[in-house]
PDB file of N, CA and C in Angstrom:
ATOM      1  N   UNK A   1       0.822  -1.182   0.000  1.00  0.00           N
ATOM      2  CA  UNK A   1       0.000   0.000   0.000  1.00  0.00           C
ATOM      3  C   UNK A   1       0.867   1.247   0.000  1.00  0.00           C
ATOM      4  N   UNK A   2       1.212   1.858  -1.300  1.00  0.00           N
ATOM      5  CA  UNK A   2       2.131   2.993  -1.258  1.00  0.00           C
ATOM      6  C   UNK A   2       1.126   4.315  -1.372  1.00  0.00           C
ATOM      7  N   UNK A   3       1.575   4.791  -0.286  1.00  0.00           N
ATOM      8  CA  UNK A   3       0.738   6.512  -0.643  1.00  0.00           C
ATOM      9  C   UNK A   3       1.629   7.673  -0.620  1.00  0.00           C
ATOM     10  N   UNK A   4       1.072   8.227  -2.030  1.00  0.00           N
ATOM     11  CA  UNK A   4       2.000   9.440  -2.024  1.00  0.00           C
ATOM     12  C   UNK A   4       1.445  10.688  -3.109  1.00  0.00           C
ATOM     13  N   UNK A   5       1.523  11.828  -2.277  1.00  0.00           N
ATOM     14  CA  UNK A   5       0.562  13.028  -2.613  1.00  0.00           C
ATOM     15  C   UNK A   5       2.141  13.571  -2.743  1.00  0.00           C
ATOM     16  N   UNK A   6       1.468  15.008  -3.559  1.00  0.00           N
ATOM     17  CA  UNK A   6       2.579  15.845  -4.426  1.00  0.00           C
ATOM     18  C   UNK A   6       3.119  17.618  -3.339  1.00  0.00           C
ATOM     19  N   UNK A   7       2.313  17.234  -2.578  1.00  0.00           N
ATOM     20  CA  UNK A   7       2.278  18.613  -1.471  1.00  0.00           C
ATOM     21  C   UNK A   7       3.510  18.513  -0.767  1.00  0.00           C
ATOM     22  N   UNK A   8       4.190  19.529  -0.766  1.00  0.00           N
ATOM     23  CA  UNK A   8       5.601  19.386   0.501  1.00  0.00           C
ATOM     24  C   UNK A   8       4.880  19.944   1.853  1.00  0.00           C
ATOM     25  N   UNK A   9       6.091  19.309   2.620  1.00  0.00           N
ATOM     26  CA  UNK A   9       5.340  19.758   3.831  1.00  0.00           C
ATOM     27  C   UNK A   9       6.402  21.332   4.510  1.00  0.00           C
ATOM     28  N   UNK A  10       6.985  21.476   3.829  1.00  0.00           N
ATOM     29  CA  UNK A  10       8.070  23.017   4.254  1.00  0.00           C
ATOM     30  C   UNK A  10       6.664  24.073   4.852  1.00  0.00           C
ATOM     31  N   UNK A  11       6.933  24.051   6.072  1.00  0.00           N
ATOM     32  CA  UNK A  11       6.361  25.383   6.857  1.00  0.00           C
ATOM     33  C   UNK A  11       7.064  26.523   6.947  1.00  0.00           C
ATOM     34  N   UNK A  12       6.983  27.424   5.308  1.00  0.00           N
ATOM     35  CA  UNK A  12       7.822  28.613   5.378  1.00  0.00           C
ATOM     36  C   UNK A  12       6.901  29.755   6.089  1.00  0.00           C
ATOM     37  N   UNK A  13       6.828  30.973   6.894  1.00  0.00           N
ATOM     38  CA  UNK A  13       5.951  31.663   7.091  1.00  0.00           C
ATOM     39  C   UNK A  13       7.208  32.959   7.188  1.00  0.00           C
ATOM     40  N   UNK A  14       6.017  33.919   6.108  1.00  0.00           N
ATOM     41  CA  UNK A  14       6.458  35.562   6.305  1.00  0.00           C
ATOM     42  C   UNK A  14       5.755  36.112   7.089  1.00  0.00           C
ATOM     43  N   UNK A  15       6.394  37.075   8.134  1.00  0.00           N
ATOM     44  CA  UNK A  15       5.817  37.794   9.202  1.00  0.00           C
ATOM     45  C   UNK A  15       5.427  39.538   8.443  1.00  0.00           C
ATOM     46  N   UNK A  16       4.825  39.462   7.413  1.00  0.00           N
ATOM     47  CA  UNK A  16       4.302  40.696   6.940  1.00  0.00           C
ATOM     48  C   UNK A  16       5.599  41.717   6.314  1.00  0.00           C
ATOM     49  N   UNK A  17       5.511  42.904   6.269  1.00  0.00           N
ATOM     50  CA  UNK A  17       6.467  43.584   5.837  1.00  0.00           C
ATOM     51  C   UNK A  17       7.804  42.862   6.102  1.00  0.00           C
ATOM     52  N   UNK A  18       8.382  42.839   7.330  1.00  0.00           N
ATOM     53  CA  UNK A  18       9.764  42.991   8.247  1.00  0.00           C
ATOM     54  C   UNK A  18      10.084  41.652   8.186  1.00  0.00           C
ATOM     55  N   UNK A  19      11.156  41.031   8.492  1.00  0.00           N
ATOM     56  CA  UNK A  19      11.782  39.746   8.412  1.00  0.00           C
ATOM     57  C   UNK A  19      12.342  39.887   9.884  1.00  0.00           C
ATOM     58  N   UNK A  20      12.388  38.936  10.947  1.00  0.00           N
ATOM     59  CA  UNK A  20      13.148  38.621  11.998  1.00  0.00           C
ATOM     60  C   UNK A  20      14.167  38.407  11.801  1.00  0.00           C
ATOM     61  N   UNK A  21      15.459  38.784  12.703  1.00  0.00           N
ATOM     62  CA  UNK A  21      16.697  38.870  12.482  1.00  0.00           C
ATOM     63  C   UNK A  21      17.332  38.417  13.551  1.00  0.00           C
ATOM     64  N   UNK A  22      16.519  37.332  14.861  1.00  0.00           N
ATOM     65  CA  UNK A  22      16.573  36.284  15.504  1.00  0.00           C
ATOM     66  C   UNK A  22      16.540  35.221  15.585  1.00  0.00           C
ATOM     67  N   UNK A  23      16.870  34.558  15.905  1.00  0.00           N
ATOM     68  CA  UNK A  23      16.787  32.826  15.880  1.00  0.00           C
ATOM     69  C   UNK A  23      15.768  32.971  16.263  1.00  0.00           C
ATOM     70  N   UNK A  24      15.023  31.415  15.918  1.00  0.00           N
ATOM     71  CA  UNK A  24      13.788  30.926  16.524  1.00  0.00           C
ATOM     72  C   UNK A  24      13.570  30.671  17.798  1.00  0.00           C
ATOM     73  N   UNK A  25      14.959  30.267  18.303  1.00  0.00           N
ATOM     74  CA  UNK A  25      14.715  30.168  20.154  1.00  0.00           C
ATOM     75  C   UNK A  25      15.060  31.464  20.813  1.00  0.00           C
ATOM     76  N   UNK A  26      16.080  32.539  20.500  1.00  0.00           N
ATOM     77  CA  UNK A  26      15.946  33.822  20.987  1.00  0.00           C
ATOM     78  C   UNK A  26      14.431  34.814  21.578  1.00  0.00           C
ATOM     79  N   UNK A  27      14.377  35.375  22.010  1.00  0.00           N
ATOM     80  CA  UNK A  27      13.321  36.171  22.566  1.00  0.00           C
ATOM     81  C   UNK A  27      13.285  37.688  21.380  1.00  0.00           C
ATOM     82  N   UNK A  28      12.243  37.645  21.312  1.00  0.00           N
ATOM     83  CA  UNK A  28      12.019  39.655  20.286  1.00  0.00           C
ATOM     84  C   UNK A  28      13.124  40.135  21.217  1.00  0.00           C
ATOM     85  N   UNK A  29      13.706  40.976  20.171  1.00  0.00           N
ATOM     86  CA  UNK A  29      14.439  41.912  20.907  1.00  0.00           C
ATOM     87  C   UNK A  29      13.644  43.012  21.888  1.00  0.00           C
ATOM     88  N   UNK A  30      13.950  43.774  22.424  1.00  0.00           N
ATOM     89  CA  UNK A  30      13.018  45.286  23.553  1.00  0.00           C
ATOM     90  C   UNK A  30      13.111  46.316  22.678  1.00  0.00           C
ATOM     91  N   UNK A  31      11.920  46.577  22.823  1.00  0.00           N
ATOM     92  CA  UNK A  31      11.322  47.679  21.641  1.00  0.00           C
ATOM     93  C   UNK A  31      11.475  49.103  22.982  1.00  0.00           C
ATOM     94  N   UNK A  32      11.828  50.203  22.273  1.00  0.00           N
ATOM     95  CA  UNK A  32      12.308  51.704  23.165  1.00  0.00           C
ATOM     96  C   UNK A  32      10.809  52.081  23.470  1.00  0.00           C
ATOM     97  N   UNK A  33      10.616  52.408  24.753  1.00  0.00           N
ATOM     98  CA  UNK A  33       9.533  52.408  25.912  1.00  0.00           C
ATOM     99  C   UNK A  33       9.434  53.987  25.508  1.00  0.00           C
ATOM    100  N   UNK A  34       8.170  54.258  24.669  1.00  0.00           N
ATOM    101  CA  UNK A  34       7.391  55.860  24.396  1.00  0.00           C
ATOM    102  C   UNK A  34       7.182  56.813  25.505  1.00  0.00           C
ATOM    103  N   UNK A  35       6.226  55.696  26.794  1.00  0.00           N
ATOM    104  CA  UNK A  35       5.683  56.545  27.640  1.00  0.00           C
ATOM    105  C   UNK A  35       5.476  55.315  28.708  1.00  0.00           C
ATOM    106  N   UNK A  36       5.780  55.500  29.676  1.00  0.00           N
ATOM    107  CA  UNK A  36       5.516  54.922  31.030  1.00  0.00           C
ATOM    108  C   UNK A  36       5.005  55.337  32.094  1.00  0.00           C
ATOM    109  N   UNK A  37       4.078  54.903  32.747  1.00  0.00           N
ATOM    110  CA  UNK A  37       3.575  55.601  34.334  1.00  0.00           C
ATOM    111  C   UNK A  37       4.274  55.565  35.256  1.00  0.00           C
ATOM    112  N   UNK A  38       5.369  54.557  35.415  1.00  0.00           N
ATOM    113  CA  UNK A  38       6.494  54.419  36.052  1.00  0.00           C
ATOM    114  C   UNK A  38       7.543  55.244  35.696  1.00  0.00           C
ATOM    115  N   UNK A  39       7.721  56.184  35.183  1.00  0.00           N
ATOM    116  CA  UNK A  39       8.767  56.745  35.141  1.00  0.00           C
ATOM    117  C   UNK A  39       8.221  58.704  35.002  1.00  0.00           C
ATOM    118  N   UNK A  40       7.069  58.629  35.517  1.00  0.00           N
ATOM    119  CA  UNK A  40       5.770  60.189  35.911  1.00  0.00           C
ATOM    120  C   UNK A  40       6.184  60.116  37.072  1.00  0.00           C
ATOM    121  N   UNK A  41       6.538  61.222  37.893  1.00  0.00           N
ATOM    122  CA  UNK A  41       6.822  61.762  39.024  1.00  0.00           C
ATOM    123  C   UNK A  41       5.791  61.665  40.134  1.00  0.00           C
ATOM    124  N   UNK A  42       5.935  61.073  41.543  1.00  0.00           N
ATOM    125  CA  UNK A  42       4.677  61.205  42.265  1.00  0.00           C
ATOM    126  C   UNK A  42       3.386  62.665  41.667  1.00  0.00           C
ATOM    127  N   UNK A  43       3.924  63.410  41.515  1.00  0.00           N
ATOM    128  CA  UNK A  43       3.202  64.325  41.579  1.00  0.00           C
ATOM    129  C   UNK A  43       2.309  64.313  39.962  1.00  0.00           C
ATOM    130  N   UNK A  44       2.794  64.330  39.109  1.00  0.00           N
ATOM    131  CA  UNK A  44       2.217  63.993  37.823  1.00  0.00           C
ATOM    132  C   UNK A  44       1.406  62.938  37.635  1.00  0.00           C
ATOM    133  N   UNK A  45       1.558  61.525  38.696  1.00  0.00           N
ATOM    134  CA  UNK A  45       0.409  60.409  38.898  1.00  0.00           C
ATOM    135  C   UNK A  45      -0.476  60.975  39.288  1.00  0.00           C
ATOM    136  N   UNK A  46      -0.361  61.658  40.574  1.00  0.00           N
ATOM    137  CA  UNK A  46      -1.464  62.185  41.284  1.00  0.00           C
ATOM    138  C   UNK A  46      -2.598  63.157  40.220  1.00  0.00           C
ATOM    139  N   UNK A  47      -1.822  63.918  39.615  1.00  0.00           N
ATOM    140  CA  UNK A  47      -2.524  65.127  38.384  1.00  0.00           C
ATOM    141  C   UNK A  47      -3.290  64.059  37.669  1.00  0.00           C
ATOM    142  N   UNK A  48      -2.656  63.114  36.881  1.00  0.00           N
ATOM    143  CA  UNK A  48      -3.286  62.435  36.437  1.00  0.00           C
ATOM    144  C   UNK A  48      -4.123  61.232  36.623  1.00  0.00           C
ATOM    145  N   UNK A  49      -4.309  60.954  37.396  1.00  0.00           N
ATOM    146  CA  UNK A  49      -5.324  60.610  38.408  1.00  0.00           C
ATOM    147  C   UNK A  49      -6.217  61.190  38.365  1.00  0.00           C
ATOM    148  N   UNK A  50      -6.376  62.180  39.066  1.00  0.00           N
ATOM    149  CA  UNK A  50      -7.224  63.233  39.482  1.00  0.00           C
ATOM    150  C   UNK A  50      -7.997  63.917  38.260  1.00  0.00           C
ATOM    151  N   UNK A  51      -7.190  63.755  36.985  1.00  0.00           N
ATOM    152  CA  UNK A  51      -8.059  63.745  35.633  1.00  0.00           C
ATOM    153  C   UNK A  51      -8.606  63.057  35.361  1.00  0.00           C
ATOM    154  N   UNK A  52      -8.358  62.397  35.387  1.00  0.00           N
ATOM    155  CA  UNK A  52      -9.007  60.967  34.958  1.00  0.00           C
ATOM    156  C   UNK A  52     -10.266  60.788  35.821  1.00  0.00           C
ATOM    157  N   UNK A  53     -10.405  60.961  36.903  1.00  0.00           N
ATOM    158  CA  UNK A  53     -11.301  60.749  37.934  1.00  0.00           C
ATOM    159  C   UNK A  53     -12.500  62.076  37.412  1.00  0.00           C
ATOM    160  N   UNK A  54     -12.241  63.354  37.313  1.00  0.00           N
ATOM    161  CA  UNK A  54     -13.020  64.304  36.892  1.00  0.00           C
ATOM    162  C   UNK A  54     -13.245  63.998  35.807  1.00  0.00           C
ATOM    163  N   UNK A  55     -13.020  63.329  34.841  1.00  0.00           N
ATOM    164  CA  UNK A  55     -13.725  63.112  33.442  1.00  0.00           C
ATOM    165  C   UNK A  55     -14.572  61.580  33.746  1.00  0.00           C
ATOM    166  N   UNK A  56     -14.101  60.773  34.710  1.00  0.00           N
ATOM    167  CA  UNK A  56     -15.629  59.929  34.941  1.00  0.00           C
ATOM    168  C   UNK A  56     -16.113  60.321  35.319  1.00  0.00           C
ATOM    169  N   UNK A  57     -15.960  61.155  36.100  1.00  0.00           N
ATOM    170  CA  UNK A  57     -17.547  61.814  37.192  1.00  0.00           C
ATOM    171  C   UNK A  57     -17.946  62.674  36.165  1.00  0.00           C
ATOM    172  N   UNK A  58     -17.326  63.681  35.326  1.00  0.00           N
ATOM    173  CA  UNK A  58     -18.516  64.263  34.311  1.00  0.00           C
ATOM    174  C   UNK A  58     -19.104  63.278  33.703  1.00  0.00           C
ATOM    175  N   UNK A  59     -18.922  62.042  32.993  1.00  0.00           N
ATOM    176  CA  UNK A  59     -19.515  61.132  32.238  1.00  0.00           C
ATOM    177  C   UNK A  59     -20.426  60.814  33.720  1.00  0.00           C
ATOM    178  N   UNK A  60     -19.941  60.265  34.587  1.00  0.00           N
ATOM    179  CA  UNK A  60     -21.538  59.619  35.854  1.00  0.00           C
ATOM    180  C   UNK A  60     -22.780  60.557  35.623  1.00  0.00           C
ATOM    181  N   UNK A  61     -22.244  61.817  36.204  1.00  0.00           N
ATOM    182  CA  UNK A  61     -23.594  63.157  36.617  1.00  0.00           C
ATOM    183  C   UNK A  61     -24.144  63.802  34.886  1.00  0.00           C
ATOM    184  N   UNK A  62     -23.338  63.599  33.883  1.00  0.00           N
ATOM    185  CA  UNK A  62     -23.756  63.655  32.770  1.00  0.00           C
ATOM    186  C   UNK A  62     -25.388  62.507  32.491  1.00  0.00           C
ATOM    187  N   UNK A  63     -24.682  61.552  32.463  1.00  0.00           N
ATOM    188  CA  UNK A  63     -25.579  60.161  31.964  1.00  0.00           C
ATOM    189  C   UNK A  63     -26.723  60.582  33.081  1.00  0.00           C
ATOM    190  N   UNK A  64     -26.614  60.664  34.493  1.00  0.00           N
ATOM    191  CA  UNK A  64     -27.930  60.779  35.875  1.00  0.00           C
ATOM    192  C   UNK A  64     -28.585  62.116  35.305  1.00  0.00           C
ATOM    193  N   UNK A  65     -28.460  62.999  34.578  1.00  0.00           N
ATOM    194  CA  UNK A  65     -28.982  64.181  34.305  1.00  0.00           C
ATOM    195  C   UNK A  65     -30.291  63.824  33.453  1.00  0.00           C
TER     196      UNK A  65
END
């Protein structure tokens, strides 16, 4: 009983534009960090916080109106 189909089995895959320039067992390289909350000054959490908090409460007493 010989079976034999014409399909290879090569699992080539392109990752879209860009080509990886890692091995397959390596990790992604670290992509440069834009913006962090960890690195906002106590005082700038707090500001922003505190924005954030006044723009839900306009959306709460908005919507109860």
């Amino acid at each position: 009983m010989a079976h034999s189909h014409g399909h290879s089995h090569a699992h080539d895959h392109s990752h879209g534009p860009h080509s990886h320039s890692h091995g397959p067992a390596s990790p992604h390289p670290a992509q440069p960090v834009h913006w962090s909350i960890l690195r906002m000054t106590l005082a700038a959490r707090l500001a922003a916080a505190a924005a954030i908090s006044a723009v839900l409460w306009a959306v709460v007493l908005t919507a109860m109106r």
